[in-house]
N, C-alpha and C. Protein backbone atom coordinates (compact mmCIF):
# COMPACT_ATOMS: atom_id res chain seq x y z
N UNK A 1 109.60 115.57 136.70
CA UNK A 1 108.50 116.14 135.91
C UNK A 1 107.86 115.09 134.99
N UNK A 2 108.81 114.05 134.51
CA UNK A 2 107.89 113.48 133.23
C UNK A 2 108.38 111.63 134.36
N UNK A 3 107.64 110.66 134.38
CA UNK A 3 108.05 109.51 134.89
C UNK A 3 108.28 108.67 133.84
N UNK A 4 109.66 108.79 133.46
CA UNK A 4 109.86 107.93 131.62
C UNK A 4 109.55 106.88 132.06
N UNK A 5 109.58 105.94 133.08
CA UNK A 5 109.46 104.46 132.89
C UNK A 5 107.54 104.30 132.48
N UNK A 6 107.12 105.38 132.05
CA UNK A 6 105.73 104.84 131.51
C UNK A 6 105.37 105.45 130.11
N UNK A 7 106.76 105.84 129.70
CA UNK A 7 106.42 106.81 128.02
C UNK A 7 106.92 105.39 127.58
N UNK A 8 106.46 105.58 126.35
CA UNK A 8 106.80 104.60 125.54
C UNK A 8 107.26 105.93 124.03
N UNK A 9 106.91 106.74 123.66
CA UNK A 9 107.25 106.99 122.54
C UNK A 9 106.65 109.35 122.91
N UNK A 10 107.92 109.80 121.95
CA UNK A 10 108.07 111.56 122.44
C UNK A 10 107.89 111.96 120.87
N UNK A 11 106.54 112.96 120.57
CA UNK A 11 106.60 113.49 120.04
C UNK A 11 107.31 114.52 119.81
N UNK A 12 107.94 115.43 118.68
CA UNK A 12 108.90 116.74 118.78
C UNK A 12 108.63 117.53 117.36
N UNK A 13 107.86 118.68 117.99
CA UNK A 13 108.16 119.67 116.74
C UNK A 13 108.90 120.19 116.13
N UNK A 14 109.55 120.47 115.14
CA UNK A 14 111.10 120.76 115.01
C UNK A 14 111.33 122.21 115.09
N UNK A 15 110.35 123.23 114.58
CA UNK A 15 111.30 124.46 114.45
C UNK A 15 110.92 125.43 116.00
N UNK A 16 111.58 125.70 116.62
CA UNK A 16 111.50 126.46 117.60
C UNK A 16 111.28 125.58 118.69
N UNK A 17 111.36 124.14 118.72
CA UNK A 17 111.54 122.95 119.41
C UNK A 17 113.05 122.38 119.56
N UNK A 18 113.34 121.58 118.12
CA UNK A 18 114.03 121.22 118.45
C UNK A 18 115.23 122.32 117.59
N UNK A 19 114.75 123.09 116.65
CA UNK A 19 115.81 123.72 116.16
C UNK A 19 115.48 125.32 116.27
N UNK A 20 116.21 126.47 116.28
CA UNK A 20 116.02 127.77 116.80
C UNK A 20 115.31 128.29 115.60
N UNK A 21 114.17 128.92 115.82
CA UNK A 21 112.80 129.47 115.13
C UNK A 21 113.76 130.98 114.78
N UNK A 22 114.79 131.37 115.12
CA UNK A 22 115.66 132.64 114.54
C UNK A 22 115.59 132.34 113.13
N UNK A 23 116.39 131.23 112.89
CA UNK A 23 115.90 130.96 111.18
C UNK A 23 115.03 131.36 110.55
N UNK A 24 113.88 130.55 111.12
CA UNK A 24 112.16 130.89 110.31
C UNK A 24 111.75 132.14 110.62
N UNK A 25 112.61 133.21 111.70
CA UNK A 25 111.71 134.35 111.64
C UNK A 25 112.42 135.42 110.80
N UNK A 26 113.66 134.97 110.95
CA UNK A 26 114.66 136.08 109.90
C UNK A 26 114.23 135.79 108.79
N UNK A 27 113.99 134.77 108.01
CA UNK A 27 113.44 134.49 106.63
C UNK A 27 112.30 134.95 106.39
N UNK A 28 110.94 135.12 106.93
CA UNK A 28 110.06 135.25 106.83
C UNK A 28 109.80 136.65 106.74
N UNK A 29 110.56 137.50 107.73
CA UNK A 29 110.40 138.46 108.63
C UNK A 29 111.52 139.61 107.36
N UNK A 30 112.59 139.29 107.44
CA UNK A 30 113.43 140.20 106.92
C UNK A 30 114.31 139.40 105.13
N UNK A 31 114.10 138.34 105.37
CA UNK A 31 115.24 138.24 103.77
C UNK A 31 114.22 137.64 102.85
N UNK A 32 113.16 137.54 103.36
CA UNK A 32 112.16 137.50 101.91
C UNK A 32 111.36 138.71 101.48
N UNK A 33 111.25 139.37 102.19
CA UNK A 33 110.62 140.97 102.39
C UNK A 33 111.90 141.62 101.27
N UNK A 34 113.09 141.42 101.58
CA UNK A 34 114.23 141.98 100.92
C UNK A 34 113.96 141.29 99.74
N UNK A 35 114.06 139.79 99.42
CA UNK A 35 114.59 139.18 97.99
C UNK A 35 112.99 139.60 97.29
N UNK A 36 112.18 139.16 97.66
CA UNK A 36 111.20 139.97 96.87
C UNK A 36 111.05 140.74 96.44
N UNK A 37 111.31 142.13 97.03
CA UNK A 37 111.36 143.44 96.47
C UNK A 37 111.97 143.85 95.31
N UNK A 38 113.38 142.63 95.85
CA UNK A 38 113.98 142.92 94.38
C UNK A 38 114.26 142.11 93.41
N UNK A 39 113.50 140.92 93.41
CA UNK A 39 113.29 139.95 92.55
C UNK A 39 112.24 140.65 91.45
N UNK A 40 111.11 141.07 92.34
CA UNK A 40 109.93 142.06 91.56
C UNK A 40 110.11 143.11 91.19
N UNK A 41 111.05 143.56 91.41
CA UNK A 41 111.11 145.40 91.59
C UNK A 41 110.16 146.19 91.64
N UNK A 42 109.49 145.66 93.13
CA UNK A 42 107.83 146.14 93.73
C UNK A 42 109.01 147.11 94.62
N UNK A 43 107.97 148.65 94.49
CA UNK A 43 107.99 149.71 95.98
C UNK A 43 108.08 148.71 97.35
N UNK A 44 108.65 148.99 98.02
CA UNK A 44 109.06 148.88 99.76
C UNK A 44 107.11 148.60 100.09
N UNK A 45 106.85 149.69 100.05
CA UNK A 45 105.67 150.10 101.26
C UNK A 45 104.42 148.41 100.32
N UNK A 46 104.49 148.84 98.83
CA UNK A 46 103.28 148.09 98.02
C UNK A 46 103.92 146.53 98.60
N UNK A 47 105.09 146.13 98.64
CA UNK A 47 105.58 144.54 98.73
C UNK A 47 105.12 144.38 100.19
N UNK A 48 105.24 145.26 101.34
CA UNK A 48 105.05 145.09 102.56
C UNK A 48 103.52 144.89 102.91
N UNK A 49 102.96 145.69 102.20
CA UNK A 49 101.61 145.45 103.13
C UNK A 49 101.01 143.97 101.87
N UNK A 50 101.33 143.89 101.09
CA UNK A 50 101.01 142.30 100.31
C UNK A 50 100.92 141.42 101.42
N UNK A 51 102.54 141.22 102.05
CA UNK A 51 102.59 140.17 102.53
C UNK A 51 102.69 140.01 103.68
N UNK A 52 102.08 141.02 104.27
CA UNK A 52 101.66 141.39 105.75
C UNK A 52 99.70 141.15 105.72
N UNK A 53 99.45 141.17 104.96
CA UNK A 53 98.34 141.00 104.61
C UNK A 53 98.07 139.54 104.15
N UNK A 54 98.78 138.95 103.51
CA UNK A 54 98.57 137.52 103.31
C UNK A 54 99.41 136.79 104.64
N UNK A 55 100.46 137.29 105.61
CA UNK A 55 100.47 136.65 106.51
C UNK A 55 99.15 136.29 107.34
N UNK A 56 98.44 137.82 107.46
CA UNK A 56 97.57 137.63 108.41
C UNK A 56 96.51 136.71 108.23
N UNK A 57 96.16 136.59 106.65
CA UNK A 57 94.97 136.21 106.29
C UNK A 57 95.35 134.20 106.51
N UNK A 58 96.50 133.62 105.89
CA UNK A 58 96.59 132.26 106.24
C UNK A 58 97.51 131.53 107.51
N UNK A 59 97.65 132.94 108.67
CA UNK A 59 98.28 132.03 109.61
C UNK A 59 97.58 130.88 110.26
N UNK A 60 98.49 130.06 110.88
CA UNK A 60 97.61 128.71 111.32
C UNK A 60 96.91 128.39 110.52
N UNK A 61 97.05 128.15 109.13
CA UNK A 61 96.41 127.29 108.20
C UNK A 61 97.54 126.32 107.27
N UNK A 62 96.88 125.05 106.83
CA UNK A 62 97.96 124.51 106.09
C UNK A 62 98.50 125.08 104.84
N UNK A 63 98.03 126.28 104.71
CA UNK A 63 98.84 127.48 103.74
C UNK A 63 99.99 128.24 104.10
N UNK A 64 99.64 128.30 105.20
CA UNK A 64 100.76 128.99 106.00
C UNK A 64 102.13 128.64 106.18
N UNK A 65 101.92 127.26 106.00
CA UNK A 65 103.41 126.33 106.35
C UNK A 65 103.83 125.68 104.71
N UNK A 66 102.89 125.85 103.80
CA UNK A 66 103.25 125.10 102.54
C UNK A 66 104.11 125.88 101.77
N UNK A 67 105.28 126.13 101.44
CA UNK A 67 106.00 126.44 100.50
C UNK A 67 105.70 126.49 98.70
N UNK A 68 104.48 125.25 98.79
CA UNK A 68 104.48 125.60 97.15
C UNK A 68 103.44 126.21 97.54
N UNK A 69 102.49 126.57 98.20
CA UNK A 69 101.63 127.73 98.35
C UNK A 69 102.56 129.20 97.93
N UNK A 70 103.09 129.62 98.75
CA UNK A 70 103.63 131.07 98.64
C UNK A 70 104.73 131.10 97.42
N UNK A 71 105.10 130.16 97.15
CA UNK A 71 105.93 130.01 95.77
C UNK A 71 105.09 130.19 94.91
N UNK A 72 103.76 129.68 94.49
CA UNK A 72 102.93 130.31 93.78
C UNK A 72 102.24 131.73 94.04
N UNK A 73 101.82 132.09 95.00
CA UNK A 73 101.38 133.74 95.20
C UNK A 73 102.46 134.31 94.80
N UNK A 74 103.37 134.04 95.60
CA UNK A 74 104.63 135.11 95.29
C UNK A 74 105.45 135.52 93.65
N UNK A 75 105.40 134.10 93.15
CA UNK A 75 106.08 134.07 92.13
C UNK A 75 107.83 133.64 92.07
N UNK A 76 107.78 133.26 93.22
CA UNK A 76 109.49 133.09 93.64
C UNK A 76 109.84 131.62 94.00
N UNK A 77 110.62 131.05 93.55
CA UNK A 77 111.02 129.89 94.55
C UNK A 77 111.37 129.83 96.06
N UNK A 78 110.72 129.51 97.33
CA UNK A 78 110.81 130.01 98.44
C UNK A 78 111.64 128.86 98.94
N UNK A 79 112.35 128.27 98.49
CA UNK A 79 112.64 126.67 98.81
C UNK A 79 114.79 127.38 98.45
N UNK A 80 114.85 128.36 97.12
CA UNK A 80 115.79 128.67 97.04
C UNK A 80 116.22 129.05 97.74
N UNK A 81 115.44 130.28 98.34
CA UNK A 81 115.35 131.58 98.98
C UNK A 81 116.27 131.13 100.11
N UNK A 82 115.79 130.19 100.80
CA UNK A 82 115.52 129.59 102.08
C UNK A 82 117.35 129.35 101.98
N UNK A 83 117.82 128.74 100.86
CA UNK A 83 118.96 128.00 100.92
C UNK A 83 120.23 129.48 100.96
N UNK A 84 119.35 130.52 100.59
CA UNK A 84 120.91 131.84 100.50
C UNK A 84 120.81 131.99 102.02
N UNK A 85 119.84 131.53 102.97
CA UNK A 85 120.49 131.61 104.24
C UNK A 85 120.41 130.21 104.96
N UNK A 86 120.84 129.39 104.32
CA UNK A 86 120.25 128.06 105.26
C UNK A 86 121.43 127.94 106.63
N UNK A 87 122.71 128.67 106.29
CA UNK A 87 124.02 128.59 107.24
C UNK A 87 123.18 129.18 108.89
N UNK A 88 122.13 129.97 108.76
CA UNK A 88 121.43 130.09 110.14
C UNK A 88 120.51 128.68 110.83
N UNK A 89 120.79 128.02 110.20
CA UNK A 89 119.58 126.62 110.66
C UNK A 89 120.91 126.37 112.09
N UNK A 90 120.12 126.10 112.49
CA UNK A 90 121.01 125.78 113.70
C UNK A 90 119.67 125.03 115.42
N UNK A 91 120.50 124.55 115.88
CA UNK A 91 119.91 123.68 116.97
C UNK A 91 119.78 124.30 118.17
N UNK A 92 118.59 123.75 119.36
CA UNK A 92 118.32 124.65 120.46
C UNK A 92 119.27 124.04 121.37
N UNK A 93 119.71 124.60 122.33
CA UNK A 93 120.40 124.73 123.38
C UNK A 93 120.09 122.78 124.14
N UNK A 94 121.55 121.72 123.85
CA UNK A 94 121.37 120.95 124.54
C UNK A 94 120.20 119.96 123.68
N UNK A 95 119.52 120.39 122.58
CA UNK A 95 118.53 118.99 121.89
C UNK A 95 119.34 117.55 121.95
N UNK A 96 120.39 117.91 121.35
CA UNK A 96 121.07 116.58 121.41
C UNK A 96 121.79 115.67 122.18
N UNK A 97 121.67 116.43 122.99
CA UNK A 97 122.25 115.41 124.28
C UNK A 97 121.13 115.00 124.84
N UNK A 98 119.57 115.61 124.65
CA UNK A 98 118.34 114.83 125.19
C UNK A 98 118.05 114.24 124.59
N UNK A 99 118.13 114.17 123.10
CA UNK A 99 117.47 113.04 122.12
C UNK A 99 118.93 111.92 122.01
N UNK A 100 120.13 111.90 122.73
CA UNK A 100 120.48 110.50 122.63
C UNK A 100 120.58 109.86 123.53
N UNK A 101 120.59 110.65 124.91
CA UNK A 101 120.09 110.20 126.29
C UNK A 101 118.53 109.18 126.16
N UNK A 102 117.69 110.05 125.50
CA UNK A 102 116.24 109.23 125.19
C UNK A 102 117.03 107.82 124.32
N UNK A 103 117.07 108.25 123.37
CA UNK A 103 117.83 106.94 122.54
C UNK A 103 118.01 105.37 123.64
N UNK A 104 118.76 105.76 124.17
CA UNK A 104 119.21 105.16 125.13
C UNK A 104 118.61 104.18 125.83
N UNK A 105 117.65 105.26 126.32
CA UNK A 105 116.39 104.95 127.18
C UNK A 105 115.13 103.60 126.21
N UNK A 106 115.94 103.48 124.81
CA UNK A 106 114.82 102.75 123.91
C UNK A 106 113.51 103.03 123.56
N UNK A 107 113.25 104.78 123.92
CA UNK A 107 111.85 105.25 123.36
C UNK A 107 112.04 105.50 121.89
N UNK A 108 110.34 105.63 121.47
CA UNK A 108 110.43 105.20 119.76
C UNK A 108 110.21 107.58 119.83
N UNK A 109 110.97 107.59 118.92
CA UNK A 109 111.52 109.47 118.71
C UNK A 109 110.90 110.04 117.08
N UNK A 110 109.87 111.34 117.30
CA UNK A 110 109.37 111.21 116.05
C UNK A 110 109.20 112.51 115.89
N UNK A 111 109.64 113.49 115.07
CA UNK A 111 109.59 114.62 114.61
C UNK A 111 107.77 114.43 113.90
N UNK A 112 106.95 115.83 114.68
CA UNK A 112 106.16 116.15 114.21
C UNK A 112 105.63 117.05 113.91
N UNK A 113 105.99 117.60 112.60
CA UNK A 113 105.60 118.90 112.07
C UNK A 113 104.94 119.30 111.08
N UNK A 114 104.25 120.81 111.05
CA UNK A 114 103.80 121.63 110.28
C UNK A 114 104.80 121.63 108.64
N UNK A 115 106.10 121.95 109.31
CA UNK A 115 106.79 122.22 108.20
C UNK A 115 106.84 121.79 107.08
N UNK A 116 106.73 121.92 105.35
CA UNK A 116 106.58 121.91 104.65
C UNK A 116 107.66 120.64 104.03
N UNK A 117 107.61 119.58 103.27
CA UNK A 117 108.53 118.84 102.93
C UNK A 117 109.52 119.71 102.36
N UNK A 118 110.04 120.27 101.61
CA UNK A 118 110.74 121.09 101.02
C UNK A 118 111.27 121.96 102.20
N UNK A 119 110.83 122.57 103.34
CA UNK A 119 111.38 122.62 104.47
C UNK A 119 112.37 121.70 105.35
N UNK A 120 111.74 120.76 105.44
CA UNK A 120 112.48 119.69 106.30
C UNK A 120 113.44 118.58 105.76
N UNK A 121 113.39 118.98 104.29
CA UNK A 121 114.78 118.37 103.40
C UNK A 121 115.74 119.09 103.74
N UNK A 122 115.51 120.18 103.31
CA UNK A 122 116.86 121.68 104.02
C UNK A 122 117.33 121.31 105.07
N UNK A 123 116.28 121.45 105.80
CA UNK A 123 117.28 121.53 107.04
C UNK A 123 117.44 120.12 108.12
N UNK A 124 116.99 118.89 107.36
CA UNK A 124 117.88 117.65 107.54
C UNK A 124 119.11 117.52 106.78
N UNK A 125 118.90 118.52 105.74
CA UNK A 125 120.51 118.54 105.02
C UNK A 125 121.53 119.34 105.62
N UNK A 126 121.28 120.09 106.72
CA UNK A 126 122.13 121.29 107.45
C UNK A 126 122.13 120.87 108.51
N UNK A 127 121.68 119.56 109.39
CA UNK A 127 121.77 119.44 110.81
C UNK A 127 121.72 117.71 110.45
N UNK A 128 122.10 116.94 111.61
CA UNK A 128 122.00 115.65 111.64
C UNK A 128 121.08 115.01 112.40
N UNK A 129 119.83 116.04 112.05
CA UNK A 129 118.48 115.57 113.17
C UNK A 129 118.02 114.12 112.75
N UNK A 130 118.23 113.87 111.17
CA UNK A 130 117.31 112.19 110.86
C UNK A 130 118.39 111.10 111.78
N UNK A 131 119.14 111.39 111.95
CA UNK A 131 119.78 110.09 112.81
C UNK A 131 119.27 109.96 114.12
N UNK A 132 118.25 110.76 114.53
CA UNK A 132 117.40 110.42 115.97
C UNK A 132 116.50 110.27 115.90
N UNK A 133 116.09 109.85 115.04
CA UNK A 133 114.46 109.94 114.78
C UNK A 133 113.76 108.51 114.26
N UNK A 134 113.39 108.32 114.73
CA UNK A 134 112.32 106.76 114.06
C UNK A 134 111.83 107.10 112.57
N UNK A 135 110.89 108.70 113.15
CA UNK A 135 110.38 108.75 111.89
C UNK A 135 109.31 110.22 111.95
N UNK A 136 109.45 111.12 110.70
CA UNK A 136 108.93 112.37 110.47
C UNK A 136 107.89 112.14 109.61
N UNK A 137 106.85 113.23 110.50
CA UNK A 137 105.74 113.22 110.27
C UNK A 137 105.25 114.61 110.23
N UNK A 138 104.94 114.60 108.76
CA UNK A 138 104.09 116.02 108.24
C UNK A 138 103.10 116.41 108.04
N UNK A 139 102.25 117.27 108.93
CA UNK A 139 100.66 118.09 108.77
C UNK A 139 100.57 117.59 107.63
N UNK A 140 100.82 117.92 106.09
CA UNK A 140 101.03 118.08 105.06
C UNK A 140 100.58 116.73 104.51
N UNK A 141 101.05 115.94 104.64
CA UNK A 141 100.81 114.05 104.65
C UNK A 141 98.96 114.05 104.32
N UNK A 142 98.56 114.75 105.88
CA UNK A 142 97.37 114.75 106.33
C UNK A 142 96.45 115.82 105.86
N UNK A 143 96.81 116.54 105.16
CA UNK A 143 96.18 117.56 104.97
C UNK A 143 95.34 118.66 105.82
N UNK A 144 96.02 118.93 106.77
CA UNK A 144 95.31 119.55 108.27
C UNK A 144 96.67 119.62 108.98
N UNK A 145 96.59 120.93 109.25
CA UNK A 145 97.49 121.26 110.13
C UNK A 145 97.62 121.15 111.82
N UNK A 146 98.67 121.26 112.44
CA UNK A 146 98.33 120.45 114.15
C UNK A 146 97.38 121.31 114.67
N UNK A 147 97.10 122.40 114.74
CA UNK A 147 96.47 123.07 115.40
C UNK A 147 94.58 122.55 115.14
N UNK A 148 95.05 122.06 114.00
CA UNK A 148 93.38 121.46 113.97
C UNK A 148 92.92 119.95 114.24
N UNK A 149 92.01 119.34 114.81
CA UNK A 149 91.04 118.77 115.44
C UNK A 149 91.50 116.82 114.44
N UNK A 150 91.15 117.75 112.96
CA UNK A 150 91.65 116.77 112.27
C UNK A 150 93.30 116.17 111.64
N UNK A 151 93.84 116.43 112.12
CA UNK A 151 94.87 116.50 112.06
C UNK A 151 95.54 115.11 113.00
N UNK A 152 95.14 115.22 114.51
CA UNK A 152 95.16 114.18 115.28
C UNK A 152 94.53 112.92 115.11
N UNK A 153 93.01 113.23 114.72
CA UNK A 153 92.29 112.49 114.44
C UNK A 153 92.77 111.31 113.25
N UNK A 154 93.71 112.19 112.11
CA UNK A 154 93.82 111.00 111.26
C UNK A 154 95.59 110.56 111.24
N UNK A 155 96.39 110.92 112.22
CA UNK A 155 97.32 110.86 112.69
C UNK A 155 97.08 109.53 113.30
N UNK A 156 96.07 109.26 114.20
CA UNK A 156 96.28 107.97 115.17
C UNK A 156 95.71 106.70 114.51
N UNK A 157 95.30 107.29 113.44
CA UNK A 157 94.57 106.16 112.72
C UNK A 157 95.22 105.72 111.85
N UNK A 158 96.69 106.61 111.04
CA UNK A 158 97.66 105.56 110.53
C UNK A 158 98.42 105.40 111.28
N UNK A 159 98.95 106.08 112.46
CA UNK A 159 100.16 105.45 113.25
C UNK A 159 99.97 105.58 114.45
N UNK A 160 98.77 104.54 115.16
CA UNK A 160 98.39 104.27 116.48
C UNK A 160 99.52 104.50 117.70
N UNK A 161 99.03 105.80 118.74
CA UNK A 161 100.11 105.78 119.38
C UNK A 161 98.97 105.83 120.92
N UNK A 162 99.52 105.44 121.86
CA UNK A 162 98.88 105.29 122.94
C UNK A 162 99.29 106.45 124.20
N UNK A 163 97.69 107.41 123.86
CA UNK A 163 97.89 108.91 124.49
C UNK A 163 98.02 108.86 125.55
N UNK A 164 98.36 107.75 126.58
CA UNK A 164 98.99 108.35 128.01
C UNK A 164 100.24 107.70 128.46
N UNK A 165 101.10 107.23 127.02
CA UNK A 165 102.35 107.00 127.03
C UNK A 165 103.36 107.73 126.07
N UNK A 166 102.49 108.91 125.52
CA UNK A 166 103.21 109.27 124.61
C UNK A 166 103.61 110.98 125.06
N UNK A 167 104.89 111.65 125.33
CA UNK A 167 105.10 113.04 125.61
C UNK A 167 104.80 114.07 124.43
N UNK A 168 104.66 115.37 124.32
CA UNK A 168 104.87 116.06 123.31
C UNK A 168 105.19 117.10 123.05
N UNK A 169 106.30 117.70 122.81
CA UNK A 169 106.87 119.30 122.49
C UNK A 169 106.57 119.63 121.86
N UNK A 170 106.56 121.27 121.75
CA UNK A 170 105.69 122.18 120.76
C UNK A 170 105.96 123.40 121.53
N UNK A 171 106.40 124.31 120.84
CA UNK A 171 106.27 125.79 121.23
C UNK A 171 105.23 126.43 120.58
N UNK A 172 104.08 125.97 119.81
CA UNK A 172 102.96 126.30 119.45
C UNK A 172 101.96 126.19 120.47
N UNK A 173 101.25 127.14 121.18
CA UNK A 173 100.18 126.45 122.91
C UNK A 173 99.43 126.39 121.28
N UNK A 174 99.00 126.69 120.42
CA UNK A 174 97.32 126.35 119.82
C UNK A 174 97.63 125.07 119.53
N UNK A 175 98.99 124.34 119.35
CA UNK A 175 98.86 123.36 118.38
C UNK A 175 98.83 122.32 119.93
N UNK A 176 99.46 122.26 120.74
CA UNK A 176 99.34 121.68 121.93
C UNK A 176 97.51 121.55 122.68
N UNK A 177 96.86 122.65 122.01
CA UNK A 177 95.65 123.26 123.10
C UNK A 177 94.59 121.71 122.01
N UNK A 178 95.20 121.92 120.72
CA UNK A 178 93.94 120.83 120.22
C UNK A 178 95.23 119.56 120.69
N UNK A 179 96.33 119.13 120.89
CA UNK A 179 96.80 117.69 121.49
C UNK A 179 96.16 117.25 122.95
N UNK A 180 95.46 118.56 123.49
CA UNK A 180 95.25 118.73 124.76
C UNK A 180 93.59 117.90 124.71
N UNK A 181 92.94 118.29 123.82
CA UNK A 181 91.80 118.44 123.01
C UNK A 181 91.35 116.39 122.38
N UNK A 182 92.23 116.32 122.08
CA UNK A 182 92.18 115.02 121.53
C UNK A 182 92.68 114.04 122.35
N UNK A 183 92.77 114.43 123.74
CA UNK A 183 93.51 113.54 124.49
C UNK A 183 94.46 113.25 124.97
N UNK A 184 95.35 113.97 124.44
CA UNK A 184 97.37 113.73 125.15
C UNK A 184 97.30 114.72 126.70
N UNK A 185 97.97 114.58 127.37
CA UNK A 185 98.22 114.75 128.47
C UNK A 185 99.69 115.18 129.03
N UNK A 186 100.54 114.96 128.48
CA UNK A 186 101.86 115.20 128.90
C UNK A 186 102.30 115.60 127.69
N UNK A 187 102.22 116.98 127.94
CA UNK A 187 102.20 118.34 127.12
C UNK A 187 103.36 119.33 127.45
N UNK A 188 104.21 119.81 126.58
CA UNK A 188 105.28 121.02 127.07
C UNK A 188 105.24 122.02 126.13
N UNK A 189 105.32 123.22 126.46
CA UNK A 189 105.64 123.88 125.55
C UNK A 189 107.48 124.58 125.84
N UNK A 190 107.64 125.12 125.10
CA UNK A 190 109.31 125.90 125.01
C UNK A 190 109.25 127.61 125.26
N UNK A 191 110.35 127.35 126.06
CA UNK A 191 110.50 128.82 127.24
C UNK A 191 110.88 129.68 126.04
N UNK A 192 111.88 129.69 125.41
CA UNK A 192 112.86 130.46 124.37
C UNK A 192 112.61 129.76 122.81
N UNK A 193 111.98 130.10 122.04
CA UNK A 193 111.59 128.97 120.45
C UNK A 193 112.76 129.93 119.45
N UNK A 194 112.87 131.01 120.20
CA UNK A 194 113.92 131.91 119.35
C UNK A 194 115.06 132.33 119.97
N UNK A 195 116.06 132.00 119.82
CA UNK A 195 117.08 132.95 120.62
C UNK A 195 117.79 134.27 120.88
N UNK A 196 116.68 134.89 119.77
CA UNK A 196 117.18 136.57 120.00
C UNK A 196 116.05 136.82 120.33
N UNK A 197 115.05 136.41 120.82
CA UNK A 197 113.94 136.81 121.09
C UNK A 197 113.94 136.86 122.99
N UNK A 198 113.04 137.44 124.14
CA UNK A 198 113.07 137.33 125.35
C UNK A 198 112.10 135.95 125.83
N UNK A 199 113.12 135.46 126.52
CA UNK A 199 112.66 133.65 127.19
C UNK A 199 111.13 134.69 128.14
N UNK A 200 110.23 133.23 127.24
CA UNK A 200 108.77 133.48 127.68
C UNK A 200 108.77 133.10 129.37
N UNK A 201 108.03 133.32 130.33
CA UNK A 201 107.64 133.35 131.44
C UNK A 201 106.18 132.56 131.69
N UNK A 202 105.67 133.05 130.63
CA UNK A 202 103.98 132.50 131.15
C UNK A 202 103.86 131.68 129.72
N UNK A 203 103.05 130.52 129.70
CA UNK A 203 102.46 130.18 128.62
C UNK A 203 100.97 129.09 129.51
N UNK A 204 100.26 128.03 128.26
CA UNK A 204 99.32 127.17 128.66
C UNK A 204 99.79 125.93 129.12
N UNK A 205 101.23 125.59 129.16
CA UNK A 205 101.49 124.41 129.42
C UNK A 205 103.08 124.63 129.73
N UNK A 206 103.30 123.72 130.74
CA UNK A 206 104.68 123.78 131.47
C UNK A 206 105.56 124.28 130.58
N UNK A 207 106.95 125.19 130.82
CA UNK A 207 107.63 125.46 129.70
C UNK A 207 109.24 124.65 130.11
N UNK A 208 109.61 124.25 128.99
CA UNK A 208 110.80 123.80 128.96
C UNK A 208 111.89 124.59 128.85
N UNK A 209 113.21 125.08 129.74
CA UNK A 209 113.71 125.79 129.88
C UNK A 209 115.21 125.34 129.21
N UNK A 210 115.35 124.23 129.84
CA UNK A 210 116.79 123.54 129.49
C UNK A 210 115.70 121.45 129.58
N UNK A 211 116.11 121.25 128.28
CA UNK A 211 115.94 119.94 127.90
C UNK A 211 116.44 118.88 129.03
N UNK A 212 117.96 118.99 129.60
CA UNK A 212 118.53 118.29 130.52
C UNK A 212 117.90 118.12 131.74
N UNK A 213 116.79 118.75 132.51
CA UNK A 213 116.46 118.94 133.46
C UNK A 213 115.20 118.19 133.71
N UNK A 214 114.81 117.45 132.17
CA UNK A 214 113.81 116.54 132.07
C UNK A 214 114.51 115.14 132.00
N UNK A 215 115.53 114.83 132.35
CA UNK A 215 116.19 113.27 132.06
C UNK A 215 116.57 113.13 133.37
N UNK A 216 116.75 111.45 133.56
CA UNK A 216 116.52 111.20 134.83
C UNK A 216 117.63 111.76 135.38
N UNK A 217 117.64 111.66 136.73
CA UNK A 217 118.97 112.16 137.36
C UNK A 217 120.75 111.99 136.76
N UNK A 218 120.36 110.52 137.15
CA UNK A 218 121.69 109.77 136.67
C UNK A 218 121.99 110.15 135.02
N UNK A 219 121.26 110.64 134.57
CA UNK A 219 121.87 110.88 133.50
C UNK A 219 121.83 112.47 132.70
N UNK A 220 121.47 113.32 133.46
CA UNK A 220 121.57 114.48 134.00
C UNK A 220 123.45 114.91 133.11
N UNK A 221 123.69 115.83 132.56
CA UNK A 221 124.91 115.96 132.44
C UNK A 221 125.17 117.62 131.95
N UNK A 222 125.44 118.20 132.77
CA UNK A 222 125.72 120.25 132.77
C UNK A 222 126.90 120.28 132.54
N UNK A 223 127.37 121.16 131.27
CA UNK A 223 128.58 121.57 131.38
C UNK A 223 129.45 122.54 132.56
């Protein structure tokens, strides 16, 4: 599927890429809905439609992913929050045996995400993802999130990467559809970004099922 002897360098999104998006949806979804309620001692129904309503209004925006954003609406530290469940951060099926297989291989390895700095301190403090990595790179830096136009645009202009040697994961298709957009070409998205969730079938771009099945033969290794 991918002919490594012409990559030179693999982009990787981290949450629902390289680490299970169960985290980010239980938090989002169910234990901030809870700690809020009773941090505020707001009614059930009045706290729910708030922040069902401000989900809708800044998804896919660089609000959406900023932590001191919703720490200010909310009134809460969301960075704490995050830490009464951080014991769910946990890794997708097999990442690490593809990112040291790549290692190997001498490609340059670069986490590229949305996620919020205050995000990706956490949970480099709960997993040993910075030891594979060249180097992390945050929407946030740039002020534009991946899904937008500019985002790429001023991405290649501090850290020149050459778009038909470079791979890129993402279980986001919008954030892939503008990499698609700006030129990259060897594009994946992820079958399963959650693991209690049902493994997707259809998406805009090949889906990655099991990581191992993209490394060369010989180094191929199934339990």
């Amino acid at each position: 599927m991918i002919d490594w002897s012409q990559i030179d360098t693999v982009f990787f999104d981290m949450d629902g890429t390289l680490l299970d998006l169960h985290f980010d949806n239980y938090f989002w979804l169910e234990h901030l809905p809870k700690r809020y309620i009773e941090l505020k001692s707001l009614p059930h129904e009045q706290a729910m439609k708030k922040l069902h309503t401000m989900f809708e209004q800044y998804q896919g925006s660089l609000n959406w992913y900023c932590l001191d954003f919703w720490s200010d609406e909310l009134g809460i530290d969301i960075v704490e929050l995050k830490k009464e469940v951080s014991e769910r951060i946990s890794y997708r099926p097999h990442v690490r045996q593809f990112l040291t297989q790549l290692h190997t291989m001498g490609l340059n390895l670069a986490i590229v995400t949305n996620a919020h700095r205050g995000s990706i301190n956490l949970k480099l403090a709960q997993t040993d993802l910075s030891k594979y990595f060249d180097e992390i790179i945050c929407s946030h830096d740039f002020q534009a999130p991946k899904e937008e136009a500019l985002f790429w645009e001023s991405l290649h202009r501090a850290r020149p990467f050459d778009l038909d040697k470079t791979v890129f994961f993402d279980d986001n298709d919008s954030v892939l559809k503008a990499a698609k957009n700006f030129g990259m070409s060897k594009l994946f998205s992820i079958a399963q970004p959650d693991s209690q969730k049902e493994v997707r079938t259809q998406a805009a771009f090949p889906l990655v099922h099991d990581f191992r099945d993209l490394l060369p033969e010989e180094l191929r290794k199934y339990d």
